[in-house]
C-alpha atoms as a PDB file:
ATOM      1  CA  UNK A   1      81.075 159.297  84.383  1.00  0.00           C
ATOM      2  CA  UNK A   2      83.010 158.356  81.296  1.00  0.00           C
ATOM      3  CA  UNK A   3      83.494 155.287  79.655  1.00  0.00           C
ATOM      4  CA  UNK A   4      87.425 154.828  80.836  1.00  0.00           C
ATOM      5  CA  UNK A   5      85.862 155.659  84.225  1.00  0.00           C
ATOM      6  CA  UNK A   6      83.185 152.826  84.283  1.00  0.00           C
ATOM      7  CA  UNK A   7      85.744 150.618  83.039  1.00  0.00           C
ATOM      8  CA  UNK A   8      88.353 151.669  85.519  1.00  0.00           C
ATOM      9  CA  UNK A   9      85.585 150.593  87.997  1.00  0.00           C
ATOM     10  CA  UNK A  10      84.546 147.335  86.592  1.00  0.00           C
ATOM     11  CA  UNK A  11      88.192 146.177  86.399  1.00  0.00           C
ATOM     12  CA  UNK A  12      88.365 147.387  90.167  1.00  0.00           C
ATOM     13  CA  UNK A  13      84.999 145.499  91.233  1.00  0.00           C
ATOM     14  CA  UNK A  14      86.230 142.201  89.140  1.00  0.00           C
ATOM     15  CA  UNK A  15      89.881 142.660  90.823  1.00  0.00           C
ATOM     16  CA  UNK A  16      87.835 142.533  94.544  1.00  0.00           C
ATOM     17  CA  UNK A  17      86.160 139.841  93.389  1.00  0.00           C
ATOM     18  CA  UNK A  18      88.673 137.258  92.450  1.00  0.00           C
ATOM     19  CA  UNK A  19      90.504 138.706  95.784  1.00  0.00           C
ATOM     20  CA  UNK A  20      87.819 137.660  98.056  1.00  0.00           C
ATOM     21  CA  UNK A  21      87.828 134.412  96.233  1.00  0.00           C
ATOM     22  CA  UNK A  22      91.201 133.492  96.553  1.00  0.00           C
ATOM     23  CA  UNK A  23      90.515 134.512 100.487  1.00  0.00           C
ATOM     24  CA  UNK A  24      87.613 132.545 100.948  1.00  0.00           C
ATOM     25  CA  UNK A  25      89.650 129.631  99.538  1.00  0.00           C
ATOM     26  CA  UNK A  26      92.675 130.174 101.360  1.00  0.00           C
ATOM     27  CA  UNK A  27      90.237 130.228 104.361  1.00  0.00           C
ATOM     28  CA  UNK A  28      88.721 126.896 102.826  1.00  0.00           C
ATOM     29  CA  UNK A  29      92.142 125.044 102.625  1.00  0.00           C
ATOM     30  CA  UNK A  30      93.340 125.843 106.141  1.00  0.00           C
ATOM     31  CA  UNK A  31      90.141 124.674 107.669  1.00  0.00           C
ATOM     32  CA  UNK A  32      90.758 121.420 106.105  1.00  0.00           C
ATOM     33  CA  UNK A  33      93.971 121.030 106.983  1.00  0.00           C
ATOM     34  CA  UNK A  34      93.035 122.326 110.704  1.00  0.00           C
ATOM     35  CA  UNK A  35      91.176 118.860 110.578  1.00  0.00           C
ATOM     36  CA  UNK A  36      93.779 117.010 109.709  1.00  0.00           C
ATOM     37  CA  UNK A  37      95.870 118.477 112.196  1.00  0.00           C
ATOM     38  CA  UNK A  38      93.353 117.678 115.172  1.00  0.00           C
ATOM     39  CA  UNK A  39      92.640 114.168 113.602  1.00  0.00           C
ATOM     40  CA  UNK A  40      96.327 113.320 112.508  1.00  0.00           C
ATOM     41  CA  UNK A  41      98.413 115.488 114.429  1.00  0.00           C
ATOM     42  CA  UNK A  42     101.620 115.885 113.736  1.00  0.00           C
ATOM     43  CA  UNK A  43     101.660 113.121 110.498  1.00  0.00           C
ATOM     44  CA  UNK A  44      98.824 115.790 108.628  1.00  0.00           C
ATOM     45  CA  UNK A  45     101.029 116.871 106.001  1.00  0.00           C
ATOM     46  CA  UNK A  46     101.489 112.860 104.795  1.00  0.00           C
ATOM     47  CA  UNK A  47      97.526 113.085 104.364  1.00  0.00           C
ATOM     48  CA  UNK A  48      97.946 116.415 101.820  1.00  0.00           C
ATOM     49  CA  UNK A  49      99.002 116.718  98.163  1.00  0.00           C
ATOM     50  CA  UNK A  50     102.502 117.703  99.751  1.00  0.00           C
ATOM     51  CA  UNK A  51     103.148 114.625 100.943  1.00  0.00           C
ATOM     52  CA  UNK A  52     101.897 112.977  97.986  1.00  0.00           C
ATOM     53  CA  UNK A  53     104.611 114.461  96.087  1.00  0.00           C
ATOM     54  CA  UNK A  54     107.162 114.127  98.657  1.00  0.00           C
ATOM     55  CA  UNK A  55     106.228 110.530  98.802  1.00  0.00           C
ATOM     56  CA  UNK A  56     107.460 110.564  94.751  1.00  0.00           C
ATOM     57  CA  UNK A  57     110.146 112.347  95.130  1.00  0.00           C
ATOM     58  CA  UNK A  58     111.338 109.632  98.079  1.00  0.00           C
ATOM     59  CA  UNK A  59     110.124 106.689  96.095  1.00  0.00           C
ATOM     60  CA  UNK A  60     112.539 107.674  93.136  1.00  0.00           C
ATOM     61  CA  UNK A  61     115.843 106.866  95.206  1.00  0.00           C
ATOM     62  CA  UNK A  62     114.540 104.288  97.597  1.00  0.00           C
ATOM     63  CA  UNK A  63     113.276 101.939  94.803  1.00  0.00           C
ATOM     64  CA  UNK A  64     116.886 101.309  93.696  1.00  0.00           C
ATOM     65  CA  UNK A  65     118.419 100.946  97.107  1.00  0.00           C
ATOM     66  CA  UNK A  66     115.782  98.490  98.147  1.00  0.00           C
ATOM     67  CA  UNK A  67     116.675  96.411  94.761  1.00  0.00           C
ATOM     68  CA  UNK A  68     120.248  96.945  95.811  1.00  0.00           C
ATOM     69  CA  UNK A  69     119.710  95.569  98.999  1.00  0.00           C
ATOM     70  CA  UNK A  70     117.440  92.742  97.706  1.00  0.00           C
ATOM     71  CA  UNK A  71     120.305  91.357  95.890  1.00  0.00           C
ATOM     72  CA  UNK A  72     122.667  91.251  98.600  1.00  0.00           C
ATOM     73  CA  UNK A  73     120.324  89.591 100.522  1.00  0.00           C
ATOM     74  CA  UNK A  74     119.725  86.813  98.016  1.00  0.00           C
ATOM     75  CA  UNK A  75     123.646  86.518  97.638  1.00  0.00           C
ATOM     76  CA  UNK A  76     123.648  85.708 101.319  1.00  0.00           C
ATOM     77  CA  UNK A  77     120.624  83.537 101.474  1.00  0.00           C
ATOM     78  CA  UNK A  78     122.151  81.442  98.467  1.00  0.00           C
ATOM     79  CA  UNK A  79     125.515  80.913 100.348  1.00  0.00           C
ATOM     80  CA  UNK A  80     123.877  79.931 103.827  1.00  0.00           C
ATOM     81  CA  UNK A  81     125.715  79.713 106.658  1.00  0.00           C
ATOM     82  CA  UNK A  82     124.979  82.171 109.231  1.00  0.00           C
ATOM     83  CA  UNK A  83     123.932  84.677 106.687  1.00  0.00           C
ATOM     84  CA  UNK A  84     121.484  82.763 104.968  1.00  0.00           C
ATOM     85  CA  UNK A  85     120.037  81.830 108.556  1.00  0.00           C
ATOM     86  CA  UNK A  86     119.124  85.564 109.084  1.00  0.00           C
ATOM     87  CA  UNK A  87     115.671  87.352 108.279  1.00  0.00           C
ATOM     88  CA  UNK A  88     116.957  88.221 105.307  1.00  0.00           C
ATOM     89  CA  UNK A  89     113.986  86.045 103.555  1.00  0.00           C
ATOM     90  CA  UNK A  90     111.289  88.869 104.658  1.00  0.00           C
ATOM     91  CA  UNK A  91     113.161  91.252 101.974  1.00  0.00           C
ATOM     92  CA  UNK A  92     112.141  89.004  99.299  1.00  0.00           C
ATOM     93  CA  UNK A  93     108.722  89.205 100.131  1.00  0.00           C
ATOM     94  CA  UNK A  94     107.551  91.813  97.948  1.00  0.00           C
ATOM     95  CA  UNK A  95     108.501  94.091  95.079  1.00  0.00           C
ATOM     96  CA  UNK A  96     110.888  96.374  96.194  1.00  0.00           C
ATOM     97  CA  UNK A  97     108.439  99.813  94.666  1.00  0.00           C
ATOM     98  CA  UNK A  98     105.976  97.975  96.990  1.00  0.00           C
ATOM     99  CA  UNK A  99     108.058  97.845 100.094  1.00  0.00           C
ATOM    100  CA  UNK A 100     109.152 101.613  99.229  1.00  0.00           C
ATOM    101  CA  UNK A 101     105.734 102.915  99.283  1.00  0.00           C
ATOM    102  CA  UNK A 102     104.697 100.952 102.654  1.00  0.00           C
ATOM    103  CA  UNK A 103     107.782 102.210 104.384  1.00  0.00           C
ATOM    104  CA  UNK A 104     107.319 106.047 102.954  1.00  0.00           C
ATOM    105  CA  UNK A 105     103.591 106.382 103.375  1.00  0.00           C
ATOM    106  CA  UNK A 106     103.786 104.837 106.930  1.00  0.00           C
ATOM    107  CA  UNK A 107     106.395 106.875 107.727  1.00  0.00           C
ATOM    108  CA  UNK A 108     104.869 109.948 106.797  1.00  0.00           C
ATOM    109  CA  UNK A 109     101.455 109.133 108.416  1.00  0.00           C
ATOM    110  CA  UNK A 110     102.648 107.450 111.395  1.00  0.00           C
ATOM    111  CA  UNK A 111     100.843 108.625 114.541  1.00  0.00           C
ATOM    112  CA  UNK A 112     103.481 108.309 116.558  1.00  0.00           C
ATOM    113  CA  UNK A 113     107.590 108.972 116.027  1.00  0.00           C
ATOM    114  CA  UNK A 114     108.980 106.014 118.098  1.00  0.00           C
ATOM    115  CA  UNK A 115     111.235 104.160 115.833  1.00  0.00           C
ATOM    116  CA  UNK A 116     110.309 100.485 116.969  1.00  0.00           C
ATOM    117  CA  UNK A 117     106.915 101.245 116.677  1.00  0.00           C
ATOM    118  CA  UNK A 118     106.687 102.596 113.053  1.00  0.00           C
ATOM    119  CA  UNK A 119     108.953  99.936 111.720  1.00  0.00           C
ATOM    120  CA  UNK A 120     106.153  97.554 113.157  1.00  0.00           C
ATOM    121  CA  UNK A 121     103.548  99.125 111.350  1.00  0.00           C
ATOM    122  CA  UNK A 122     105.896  98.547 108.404  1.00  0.00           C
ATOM    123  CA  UNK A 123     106.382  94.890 108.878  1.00  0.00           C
ATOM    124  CA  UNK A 124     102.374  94.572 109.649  1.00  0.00           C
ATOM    125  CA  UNK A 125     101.542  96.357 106.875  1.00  0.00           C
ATOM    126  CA  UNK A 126     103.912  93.931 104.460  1.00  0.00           C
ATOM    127  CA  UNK A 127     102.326  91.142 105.894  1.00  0.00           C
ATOM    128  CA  UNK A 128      98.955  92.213 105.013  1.00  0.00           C
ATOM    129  CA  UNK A 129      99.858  93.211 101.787  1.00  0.00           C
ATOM    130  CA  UNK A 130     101.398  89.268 101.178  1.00  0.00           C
ATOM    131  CA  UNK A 131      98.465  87.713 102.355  1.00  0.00           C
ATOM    132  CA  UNK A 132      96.752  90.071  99.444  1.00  0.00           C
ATOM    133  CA  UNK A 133      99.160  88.565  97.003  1.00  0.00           C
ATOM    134  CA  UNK A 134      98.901  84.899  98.002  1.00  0.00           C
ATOM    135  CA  UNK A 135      95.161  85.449  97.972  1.00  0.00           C
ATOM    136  CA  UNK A 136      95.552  86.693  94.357  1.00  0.00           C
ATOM    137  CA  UNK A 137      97.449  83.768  93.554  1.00  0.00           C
ATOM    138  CA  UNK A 138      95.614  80.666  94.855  1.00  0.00           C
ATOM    139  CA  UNK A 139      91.834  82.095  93.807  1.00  0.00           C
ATOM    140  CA  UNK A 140      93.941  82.346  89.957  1.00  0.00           C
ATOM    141  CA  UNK A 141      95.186  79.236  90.419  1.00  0.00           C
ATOM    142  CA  UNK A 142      91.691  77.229  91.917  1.00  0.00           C
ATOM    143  CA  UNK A 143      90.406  78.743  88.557  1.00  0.00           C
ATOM    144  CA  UNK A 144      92.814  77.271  86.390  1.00  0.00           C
ATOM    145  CA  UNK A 145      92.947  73.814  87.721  1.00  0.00           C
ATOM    146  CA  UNK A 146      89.486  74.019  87.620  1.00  0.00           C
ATOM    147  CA  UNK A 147      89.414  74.388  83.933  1.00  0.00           C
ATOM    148  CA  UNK A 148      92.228  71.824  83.276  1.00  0.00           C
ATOM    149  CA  UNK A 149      89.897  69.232  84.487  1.00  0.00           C
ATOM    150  CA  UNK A 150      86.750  70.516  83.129  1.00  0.00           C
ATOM    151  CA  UNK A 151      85.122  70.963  85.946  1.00  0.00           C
ATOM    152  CA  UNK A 152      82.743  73.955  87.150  1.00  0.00           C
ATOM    153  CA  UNK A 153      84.729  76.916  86.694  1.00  0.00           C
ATOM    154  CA  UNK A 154      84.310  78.241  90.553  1.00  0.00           C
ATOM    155  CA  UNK A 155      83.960  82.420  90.731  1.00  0.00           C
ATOM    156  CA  UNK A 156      87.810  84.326  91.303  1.00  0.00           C
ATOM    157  CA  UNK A 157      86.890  85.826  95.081  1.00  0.00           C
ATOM    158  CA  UNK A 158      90.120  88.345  94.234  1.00  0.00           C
ATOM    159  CA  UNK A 159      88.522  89.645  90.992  1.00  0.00           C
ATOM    160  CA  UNK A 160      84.966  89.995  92.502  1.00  0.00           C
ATOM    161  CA  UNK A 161      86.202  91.852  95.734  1.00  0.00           C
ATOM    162  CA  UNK A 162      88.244  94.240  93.593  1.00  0.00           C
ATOM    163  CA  UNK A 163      85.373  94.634  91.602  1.00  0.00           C
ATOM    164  CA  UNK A 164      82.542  95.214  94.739  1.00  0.00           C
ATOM    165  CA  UNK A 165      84.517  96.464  97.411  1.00  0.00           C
ATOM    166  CA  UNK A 166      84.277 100.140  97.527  1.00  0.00           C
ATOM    167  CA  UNK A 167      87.594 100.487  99.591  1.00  0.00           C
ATOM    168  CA  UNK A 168      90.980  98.889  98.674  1.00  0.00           C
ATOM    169  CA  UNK A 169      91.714  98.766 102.559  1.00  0.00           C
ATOM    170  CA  UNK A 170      92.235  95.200 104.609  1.00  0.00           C
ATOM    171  CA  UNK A 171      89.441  95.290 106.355  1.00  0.00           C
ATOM    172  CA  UNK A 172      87.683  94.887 102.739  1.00  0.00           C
ATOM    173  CA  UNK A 173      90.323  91.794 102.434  1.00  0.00           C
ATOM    174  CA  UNK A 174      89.304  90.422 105.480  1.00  0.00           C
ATOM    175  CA  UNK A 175      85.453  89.743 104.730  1.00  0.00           C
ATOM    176  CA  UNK A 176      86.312  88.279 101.762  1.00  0.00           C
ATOM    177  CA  UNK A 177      89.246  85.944 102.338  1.00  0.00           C
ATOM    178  CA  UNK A 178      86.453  84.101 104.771  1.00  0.00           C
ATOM    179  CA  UNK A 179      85.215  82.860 101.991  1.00  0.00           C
ATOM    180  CA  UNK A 180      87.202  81.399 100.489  1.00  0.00           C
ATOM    181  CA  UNK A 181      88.330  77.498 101.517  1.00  0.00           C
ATOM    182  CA  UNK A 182      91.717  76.720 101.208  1.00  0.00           C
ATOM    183  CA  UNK A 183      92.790  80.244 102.556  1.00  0.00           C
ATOM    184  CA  UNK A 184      95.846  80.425 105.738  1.00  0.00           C
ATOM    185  CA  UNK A 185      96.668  83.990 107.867  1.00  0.00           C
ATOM    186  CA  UNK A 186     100.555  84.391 107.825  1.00  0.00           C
ATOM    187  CA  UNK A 187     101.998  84.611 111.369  1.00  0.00           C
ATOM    188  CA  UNK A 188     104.937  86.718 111.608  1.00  0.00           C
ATOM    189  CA  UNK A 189     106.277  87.176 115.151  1.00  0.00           C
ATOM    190  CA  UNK A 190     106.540  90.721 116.526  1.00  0.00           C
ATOM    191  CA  UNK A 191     110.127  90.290 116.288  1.00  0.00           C
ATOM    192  CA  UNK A 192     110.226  89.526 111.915  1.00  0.00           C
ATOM    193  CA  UNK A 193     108.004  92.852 111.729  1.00  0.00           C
ATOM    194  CA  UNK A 194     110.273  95.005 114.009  1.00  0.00           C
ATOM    195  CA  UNK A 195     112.961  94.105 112.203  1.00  0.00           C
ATOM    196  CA  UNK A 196     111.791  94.163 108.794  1.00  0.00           C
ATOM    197  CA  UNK A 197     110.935  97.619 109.626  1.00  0.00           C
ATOM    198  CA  UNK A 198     113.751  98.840 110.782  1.00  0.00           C
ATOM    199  CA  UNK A 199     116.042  97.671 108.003  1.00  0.00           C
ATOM    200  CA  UNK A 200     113.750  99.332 105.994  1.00  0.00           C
ATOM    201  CA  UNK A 201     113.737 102.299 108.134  1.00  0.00           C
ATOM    202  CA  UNK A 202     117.324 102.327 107.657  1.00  0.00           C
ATOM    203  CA  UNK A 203     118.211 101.883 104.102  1.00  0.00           C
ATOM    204  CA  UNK A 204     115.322 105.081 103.852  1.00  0.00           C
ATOM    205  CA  UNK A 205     116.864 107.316 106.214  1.00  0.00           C
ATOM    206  CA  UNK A 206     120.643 107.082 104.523  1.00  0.00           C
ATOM    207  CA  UNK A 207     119.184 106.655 101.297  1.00  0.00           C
ATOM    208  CA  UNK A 208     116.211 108.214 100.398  1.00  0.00           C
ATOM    209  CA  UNK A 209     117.587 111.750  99.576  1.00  0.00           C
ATOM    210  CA  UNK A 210     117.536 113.381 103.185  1.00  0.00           C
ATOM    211  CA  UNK A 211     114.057 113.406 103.826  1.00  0.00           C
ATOM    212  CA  UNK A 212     113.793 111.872 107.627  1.00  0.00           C
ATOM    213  CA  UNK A 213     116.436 110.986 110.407  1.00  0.00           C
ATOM    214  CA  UNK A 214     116.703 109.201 113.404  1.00  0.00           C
ATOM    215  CA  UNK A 215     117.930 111.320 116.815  1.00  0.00           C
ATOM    216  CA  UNK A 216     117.700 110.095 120.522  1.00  0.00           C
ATOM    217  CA  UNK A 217     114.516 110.458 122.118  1.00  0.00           C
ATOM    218  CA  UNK A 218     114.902 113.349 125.135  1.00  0.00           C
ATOM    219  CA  UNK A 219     114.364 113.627 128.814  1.00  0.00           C
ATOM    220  CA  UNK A 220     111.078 115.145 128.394  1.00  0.00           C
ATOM    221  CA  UNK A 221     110.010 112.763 125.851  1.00  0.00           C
ATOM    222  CA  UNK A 222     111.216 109.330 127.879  1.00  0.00           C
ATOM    223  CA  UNK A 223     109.544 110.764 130.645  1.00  0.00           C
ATOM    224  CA  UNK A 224     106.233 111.344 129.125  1.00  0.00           C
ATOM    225  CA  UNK A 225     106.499 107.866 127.508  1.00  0.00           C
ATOM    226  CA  UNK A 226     107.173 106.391 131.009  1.00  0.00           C
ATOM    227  CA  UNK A 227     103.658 108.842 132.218  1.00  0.00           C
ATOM    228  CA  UNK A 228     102.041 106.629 129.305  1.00  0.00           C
ATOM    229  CA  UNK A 229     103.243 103.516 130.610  1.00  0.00           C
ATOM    230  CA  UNK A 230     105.976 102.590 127.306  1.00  0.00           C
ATOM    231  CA  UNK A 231     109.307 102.576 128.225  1.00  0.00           C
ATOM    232  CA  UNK A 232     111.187 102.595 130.921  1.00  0.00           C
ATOM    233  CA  UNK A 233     114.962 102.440 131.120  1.00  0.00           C
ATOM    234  CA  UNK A 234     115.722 102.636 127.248  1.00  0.00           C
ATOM    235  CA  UNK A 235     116.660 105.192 125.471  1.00  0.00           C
ATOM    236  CA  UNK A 236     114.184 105.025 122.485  1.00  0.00           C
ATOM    237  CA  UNK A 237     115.060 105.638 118.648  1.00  0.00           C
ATOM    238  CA  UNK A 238     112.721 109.003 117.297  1.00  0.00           C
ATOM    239  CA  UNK A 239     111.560 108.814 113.629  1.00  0.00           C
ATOM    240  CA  UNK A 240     111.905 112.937 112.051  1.00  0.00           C
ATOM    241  CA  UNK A 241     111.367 114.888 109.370  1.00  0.00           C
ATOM    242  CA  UNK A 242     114.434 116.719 108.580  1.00  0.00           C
ATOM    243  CA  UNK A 243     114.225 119.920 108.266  1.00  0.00           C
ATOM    244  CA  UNK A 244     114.906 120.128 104.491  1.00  0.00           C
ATOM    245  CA  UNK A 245     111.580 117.419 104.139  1.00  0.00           C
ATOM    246  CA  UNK A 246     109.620 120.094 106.783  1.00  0.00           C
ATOM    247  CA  UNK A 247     110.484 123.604 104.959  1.00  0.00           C
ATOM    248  CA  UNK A 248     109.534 121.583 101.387  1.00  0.00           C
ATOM    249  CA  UNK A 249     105.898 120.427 102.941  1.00  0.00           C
ATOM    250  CA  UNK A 250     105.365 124.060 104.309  1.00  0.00           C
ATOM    251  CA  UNK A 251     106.226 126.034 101.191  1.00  0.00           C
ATOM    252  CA  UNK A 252     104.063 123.368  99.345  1.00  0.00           C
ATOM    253  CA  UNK A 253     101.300 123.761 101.549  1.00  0.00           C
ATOM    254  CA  UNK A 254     101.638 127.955 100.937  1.00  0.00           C
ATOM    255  CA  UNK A 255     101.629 127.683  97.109  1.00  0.00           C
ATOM    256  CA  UNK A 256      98.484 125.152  97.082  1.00  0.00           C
ATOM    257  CA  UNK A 257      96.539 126.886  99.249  1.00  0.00           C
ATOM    258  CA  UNK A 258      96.599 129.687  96.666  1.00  0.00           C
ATOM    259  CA  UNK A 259      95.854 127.630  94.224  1.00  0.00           C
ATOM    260  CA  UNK A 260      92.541 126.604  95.288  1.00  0.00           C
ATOM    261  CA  UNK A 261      90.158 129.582  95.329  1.00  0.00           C
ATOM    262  CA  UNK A 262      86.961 129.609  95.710  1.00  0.00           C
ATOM    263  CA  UNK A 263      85.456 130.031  92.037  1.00  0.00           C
ATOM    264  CA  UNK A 264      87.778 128.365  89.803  1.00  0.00           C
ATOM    265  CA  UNK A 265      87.626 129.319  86.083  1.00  0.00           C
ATOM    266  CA  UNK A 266      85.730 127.149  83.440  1.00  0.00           C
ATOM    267  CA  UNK A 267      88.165 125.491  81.279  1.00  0.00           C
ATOM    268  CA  UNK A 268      86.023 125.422  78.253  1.00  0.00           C
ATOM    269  CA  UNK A 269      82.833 127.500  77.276  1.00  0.00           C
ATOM    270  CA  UNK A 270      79.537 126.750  78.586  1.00  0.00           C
ATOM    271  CA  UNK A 271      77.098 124.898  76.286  1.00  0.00           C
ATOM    272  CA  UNK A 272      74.192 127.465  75.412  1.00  0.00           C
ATOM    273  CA  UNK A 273      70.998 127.615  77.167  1.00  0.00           C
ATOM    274  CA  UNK A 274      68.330 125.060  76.006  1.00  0.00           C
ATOM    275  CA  UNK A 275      65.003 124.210  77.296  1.00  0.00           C
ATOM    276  CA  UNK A 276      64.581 121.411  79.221  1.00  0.00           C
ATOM    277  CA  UNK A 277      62.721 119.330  77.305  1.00  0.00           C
ATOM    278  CA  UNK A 278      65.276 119.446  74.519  1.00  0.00           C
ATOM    279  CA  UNK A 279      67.740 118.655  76.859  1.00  0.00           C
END
């Protein structure tokens, strides 16, 4: 064998090689995402890097309709009458990159694609996220008065849980708003949530670049929600992908599973080999 031959064969075995470890990761990535799929169901892509970027890519035109629509809102609170009596308060609640993110990342996760019922998950979601903020606020302020009358400086419960808690999630808010003392729960009616949501919903769907729309629930689907005991005579509202947002999540999902193989390559030389106890 010659020496172009041996090379012609080591190029060949290295070429399987990477092959079978692009495979193996393709084979990787789907099994993941076959998880998500049985856990999530249809609202698995919103758990991938896909939806991550989609979730960007919404966030960059629904930030400046939700300030838009933030400052119509405050016009009509400030002139009262029967605009100013309206629900128009709950817009104000938050910043408006925090309401975007709520209503795209609920929307994209959402276990189920009944319109009332995401745009309640919105509104509970704001909720908790206010209570977060007023908790922020009062433990900042109890510190401050506290050192305006020179008095014990009592421990910041917002700073300590973001610095213990593992997770960022509510439940995490939850153990440790009980101790605090001065501390109130919100109560927003199911009604204020439904139709924070929705509005929400609504400035997303025109606004948001084309990436989910509403359609009429069918036959098959009322009846199967009247199997599960939901509704009955109405016709519900469905929450959808489009299929501009679908076809972008799919390709997305093609290109990164090849772009996870198996062995990835070292991005800088290794170290060299030294014994251990010089290590």
């Amino acid at each position: 064998m010659t020496q172009s031959e041996a090379d012609v064969r080591a190029f060949e075995r290295e070429q399987k090689a990477e092959m079978m470890g692009v495979q193996r990761g393709v084979d990787r990535y789907r099994a993941n995402y076959r998880r998500l799929v049985e856990k999530h169901g249809a609202a698995a892509d919103g758990e991938t890097t896909g939806g991550d970027r989609a979730l960007m890519m919404m966030m960059g035109n629904l930030v400046p309709a939700i300030q838009a629509v933030q400052e119509e809102s405050r016009a009509g609170i400030a002139a009262g009458g029967r605009s100013g009596q309206s629900d128009q308060w709950l817009l104000q609640t938050l910043a408006a990159d925090k309401l975007a993110f709520i209503t795209i990342r609920t929307s994209l996760t959402s276990l189920t694609p009944i319109t009332t019922r995401v745009a309640y998950a919105i509104g509970t979601k704001i909720m908790a996220e206010c209570e977060v903020e007023q908790f922020e606020q009062r433990e900042a302020q109890r510190v401050k008065d506290a050192k305006e009358q020179g008095v014990d400086t009592p421990p910041d419960l917002y700073k300590l849980m973001k610095f213990y808690a593992k997770d960022a999630s509510y439940a995490a808010f939850r153990r440790w708003r009980k101790k605090a003392e001065d501390y109130s729960r919100l109560e927003w009616t199911r009604t204020e949530r439904i139709t924070l949501g929705m509005y929400l919903l609504r400035v997303m769907v025109n606004q948001a670049g084309g990436w989910f729309e509403f359609r009429k629930a069918t036959r098959a689907e009322i009846f199967q929600m009247k199997g599960n005991g939901g509704y009955t005579n109405a016709v519900p509202l469905i929450l959808e992908r489009t299929p501009e947002c679908k076809r972008f999540l799919a390709e997305f999902r093609a290109d990164e599973e090849l772009n996870k193989p198996w062995l990835l390559p070292m991005v800088c030389k290794p170290m060299p080999w030294r014994p251990v106890a010089k290590a």
